[in-house]
Protein backbone atom coordinates (compact mmCIF):
# COMPACT_ATOMS: atom_id res chain seq x y z
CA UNK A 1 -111.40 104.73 -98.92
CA UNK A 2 -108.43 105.64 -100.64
CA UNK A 3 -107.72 109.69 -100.86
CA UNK A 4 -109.43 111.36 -103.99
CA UNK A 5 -107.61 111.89 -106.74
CA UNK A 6 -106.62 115.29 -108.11
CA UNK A 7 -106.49 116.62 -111.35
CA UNK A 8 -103.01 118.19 -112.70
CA UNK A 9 -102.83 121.59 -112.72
CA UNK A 10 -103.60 123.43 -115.15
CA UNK A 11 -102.89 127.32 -115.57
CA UNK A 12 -105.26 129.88 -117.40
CA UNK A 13 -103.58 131.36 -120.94
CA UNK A 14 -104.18 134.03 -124.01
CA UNK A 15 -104.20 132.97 -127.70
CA UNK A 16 -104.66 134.81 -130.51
CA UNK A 17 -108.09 134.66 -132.54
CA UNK A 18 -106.18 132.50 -135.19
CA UNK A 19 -105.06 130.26 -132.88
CA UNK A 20 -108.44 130.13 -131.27
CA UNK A 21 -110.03 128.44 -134.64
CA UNK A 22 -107.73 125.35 -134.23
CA UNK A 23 -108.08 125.51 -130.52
CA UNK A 24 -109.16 121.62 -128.61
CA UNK A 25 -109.74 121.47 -124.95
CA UNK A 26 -107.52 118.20 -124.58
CA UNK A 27 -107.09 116.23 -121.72
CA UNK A 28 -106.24 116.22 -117.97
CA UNK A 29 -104.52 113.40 -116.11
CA UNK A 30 -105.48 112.99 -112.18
CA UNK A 31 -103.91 111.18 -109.40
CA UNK A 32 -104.45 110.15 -105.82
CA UNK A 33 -100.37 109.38 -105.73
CA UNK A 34 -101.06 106.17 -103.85
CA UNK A 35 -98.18 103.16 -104.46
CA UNK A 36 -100.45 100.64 -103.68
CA UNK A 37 -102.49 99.37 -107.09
CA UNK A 38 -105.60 98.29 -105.46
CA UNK A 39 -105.71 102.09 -103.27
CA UNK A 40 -104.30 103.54 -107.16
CA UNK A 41 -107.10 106.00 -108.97
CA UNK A 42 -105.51 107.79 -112.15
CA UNK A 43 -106.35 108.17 -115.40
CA UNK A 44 -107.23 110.88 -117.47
CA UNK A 45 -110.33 112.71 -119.09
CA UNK A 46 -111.44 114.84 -121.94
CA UNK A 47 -112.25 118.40 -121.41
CA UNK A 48 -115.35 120.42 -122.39
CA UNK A 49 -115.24 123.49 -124.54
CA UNK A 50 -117.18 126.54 -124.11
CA UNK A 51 -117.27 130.41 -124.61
CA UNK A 52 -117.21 131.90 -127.54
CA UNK A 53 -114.90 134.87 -129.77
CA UNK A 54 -115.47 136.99 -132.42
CA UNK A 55 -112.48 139.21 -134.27
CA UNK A 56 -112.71 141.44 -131.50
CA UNK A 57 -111.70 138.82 -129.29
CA UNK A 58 -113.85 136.40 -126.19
CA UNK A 59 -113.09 134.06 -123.66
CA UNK A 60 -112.98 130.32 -123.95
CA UNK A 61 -113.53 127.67 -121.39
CA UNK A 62 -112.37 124.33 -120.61
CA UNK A 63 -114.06 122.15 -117.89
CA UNK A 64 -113.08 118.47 -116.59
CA UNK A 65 -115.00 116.59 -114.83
CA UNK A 66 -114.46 113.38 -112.53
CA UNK A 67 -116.68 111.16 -110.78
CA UNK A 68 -114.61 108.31 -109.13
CA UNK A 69 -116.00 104.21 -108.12
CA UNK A 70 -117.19 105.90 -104.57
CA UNK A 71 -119.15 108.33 -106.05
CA UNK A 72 -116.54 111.97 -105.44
CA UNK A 73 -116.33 114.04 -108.30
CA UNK A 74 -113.42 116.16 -108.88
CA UNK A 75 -113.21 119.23 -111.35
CA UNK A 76 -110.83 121.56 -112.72
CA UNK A 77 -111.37 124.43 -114.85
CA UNK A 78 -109.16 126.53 -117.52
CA UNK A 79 -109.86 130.11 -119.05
CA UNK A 80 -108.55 130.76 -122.53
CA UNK A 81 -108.83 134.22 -122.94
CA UNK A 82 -108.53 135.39 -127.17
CA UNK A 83 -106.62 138.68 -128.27
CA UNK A 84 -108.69 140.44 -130.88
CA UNK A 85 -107.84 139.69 -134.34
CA UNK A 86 -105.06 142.30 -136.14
CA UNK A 87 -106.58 145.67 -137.52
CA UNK A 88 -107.42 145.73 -140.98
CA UNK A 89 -105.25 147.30 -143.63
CA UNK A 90 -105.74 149.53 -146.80
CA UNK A 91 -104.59 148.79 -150.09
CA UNK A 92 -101.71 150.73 -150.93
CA UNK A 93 -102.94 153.75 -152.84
CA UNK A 94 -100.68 156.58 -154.31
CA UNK A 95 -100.84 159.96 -155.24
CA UNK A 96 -101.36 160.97 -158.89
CA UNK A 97 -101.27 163.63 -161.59
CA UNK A 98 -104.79 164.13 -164.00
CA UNK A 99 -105.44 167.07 -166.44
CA UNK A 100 -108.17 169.59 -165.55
CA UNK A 101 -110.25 167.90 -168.32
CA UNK A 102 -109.83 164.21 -166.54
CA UNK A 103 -110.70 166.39 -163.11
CA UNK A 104 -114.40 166.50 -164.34
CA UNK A 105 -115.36 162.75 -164.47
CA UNK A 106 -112.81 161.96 -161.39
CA UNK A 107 -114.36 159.99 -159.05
CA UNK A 108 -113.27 159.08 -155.30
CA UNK A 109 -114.03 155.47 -156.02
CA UNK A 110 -113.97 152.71 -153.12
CA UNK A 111 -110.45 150.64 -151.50
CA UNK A 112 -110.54 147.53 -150.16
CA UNK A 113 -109.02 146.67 -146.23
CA UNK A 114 -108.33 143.20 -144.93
CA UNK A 115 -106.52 142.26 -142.04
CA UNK A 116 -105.51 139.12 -144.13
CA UNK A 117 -106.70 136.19 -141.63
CA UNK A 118 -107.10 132.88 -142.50
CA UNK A 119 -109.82 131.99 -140.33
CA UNK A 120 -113.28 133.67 -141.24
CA UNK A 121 -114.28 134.13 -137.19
CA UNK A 122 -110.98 136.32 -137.22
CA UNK A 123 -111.49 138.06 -140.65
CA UNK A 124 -111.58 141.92 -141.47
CA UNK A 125 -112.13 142.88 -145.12
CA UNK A 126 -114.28 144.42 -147.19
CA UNK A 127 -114.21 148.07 -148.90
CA UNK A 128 -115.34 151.56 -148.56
CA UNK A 129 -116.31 154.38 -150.17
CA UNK A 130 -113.94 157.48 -150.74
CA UNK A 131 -114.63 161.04 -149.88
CA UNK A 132 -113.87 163.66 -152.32
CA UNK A 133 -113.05 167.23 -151.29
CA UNK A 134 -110.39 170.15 -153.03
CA UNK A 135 -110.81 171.93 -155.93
CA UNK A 136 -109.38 173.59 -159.17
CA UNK A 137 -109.55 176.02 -161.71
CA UNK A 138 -108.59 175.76 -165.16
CA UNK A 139 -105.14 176.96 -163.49
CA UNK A 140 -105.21 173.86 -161.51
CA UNK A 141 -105.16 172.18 -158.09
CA UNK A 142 -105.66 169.16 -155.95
CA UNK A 143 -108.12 167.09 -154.76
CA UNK A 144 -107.86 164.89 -151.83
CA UNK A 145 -109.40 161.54 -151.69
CA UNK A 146 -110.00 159.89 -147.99
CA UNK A 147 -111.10 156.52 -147.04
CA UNK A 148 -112.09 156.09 -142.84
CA UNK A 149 -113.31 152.38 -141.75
CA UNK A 150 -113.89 151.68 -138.00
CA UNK A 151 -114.15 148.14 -137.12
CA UNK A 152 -116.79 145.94 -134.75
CA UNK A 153 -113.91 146.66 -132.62
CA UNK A 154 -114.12 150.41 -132.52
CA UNK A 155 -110.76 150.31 -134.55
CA UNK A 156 -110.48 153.37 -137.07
CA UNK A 157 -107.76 153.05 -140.51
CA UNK A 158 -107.35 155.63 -142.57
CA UNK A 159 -105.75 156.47 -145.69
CA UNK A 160 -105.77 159.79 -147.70
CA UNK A 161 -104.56 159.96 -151.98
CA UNK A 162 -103.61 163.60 -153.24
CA UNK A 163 -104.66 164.28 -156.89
CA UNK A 164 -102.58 167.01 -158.30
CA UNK A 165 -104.96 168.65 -161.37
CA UNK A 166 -102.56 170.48 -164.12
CA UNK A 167 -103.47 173.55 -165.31
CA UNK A 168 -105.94 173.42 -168.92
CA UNK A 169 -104.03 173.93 -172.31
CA UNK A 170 -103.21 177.79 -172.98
CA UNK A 171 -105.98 179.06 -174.98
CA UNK A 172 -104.90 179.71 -179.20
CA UNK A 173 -106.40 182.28 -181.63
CA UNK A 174 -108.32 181.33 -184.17
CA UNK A 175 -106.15 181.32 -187.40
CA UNK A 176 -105.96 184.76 -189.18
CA UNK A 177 -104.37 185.06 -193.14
CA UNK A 178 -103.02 187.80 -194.07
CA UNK A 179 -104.97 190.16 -196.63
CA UNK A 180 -104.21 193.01 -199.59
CA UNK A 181 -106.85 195.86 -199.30
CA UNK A 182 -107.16 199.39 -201.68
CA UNK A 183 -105.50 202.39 -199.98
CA UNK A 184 -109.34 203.72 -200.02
CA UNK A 185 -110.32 200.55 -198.06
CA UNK A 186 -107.57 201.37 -195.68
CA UNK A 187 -109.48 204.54 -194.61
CA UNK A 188 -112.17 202.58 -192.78
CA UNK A 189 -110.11 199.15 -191.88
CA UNK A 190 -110.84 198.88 -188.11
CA UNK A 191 -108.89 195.79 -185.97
CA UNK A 192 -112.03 193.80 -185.16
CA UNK A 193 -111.85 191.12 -182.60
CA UNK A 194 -110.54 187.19 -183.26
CA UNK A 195 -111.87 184.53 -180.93
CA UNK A 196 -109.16 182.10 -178.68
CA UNK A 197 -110.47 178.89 -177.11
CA UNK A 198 -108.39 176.34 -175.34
CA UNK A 199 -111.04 173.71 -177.05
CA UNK A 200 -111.33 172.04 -172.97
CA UNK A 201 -114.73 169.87 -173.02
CA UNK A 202 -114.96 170.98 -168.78
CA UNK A 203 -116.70 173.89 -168.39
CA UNK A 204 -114.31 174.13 -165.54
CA UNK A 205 -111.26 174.15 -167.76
CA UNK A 206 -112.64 175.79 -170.44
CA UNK A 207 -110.83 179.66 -171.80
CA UNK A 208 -112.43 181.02 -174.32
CA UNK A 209 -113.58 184.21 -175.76
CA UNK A 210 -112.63 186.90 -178.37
């Protein structure tokens, strides 16, 4: 019988998970190299894909197989090994300025991440809820708002938004008029008090008092 053919070599490689969506196993050309026709076996076949990947990343495989006119079968196998998809991102958030009153209903609220990939096996979005610590007076402060995701991957983002809380309004007096009284009534005028308020609907911010 003529020699048995070999398959081409092939040599193992690392895609990324994006690539890995669009990923065939193609084909494989083998040879026995022989000049004469009749002794000739070549050709090629279509490889078989297996293994799987998530956006942390896997292992493919790719597996030919061929079984020549005298019965020998050949084989040649190929690992693909896939890089875990990019981390997710935050949305961009910045820090901002709220009076003491808005301070009262503020709320952490959620932000969204995504690691922006086109394929869905490779995709890392979604959105999380924020964390709110700090505090303030009706002379002000800041709260701090932070957001922590950690992927399938064991991958932790972060991001952190400073609210600066401005002091309440200054507290006024009531309004006072003047007045005419007798020189008798003068004897016995005492000051009395007047009430000042700032008006502030947050307890929180709230100066009042007489």
């Amino acid at each position: 019988p003529a020699p048995m053919a070999e398959f081409d070599e092939v040599e193992d490689m690392t895609i990324s998970c994006e690539e890995a969506g669009s990923f065939t196993a193609g084909s494989l050309g083998y040879s026995n190299g022989a000049e004469n026709e009749a002794c000739l076996i070549a050709g090629s076949v279509e490889g078989e894909l297996s293994g799987e990947y998530t956006e942390c990343g896997g292992t493919l495989y790719v597996d030919w197989t061929y079984t020549d006119d005298c019965d020998r079968t050949i084989t040649a196998k190929k690992m693909i090994t896939v890089l875990p998809a990019p981390m997710a991102e935050f949305d961009e958030v910045e820090d901002m300025t709220i009076s003491c009153d808005e301070a009262g209903s503020f709320a952490a609220g959620s932000l969204a991440y995504t690691n922006g990939a086109s394929s869905e096996a490779c995709l890392i979005s979604g959105s999380v809820e924020g964390e709110l610590s700090g505090e303030y007076t009706e002379c002000g402060g800041t709260l701090t708002v932070n957001w922590t995701y950690t992927d399938d991957c064991q991958r932790t983002i972060e991001a952190s938004q400073t609210i600066t809380v401005e002091p309440a309004p200054e507290a006024a007096f009531d309004e006072v008029e003047d007045m005419t009284i007798s020189c008798d009534e003068a004897g016995s005028f005492v000051a009395d008090s007047l009430g000042y308020s700032n008006g502030a609907e947050n307890e929180a911010c709230l100066i009042a008092g007489s």
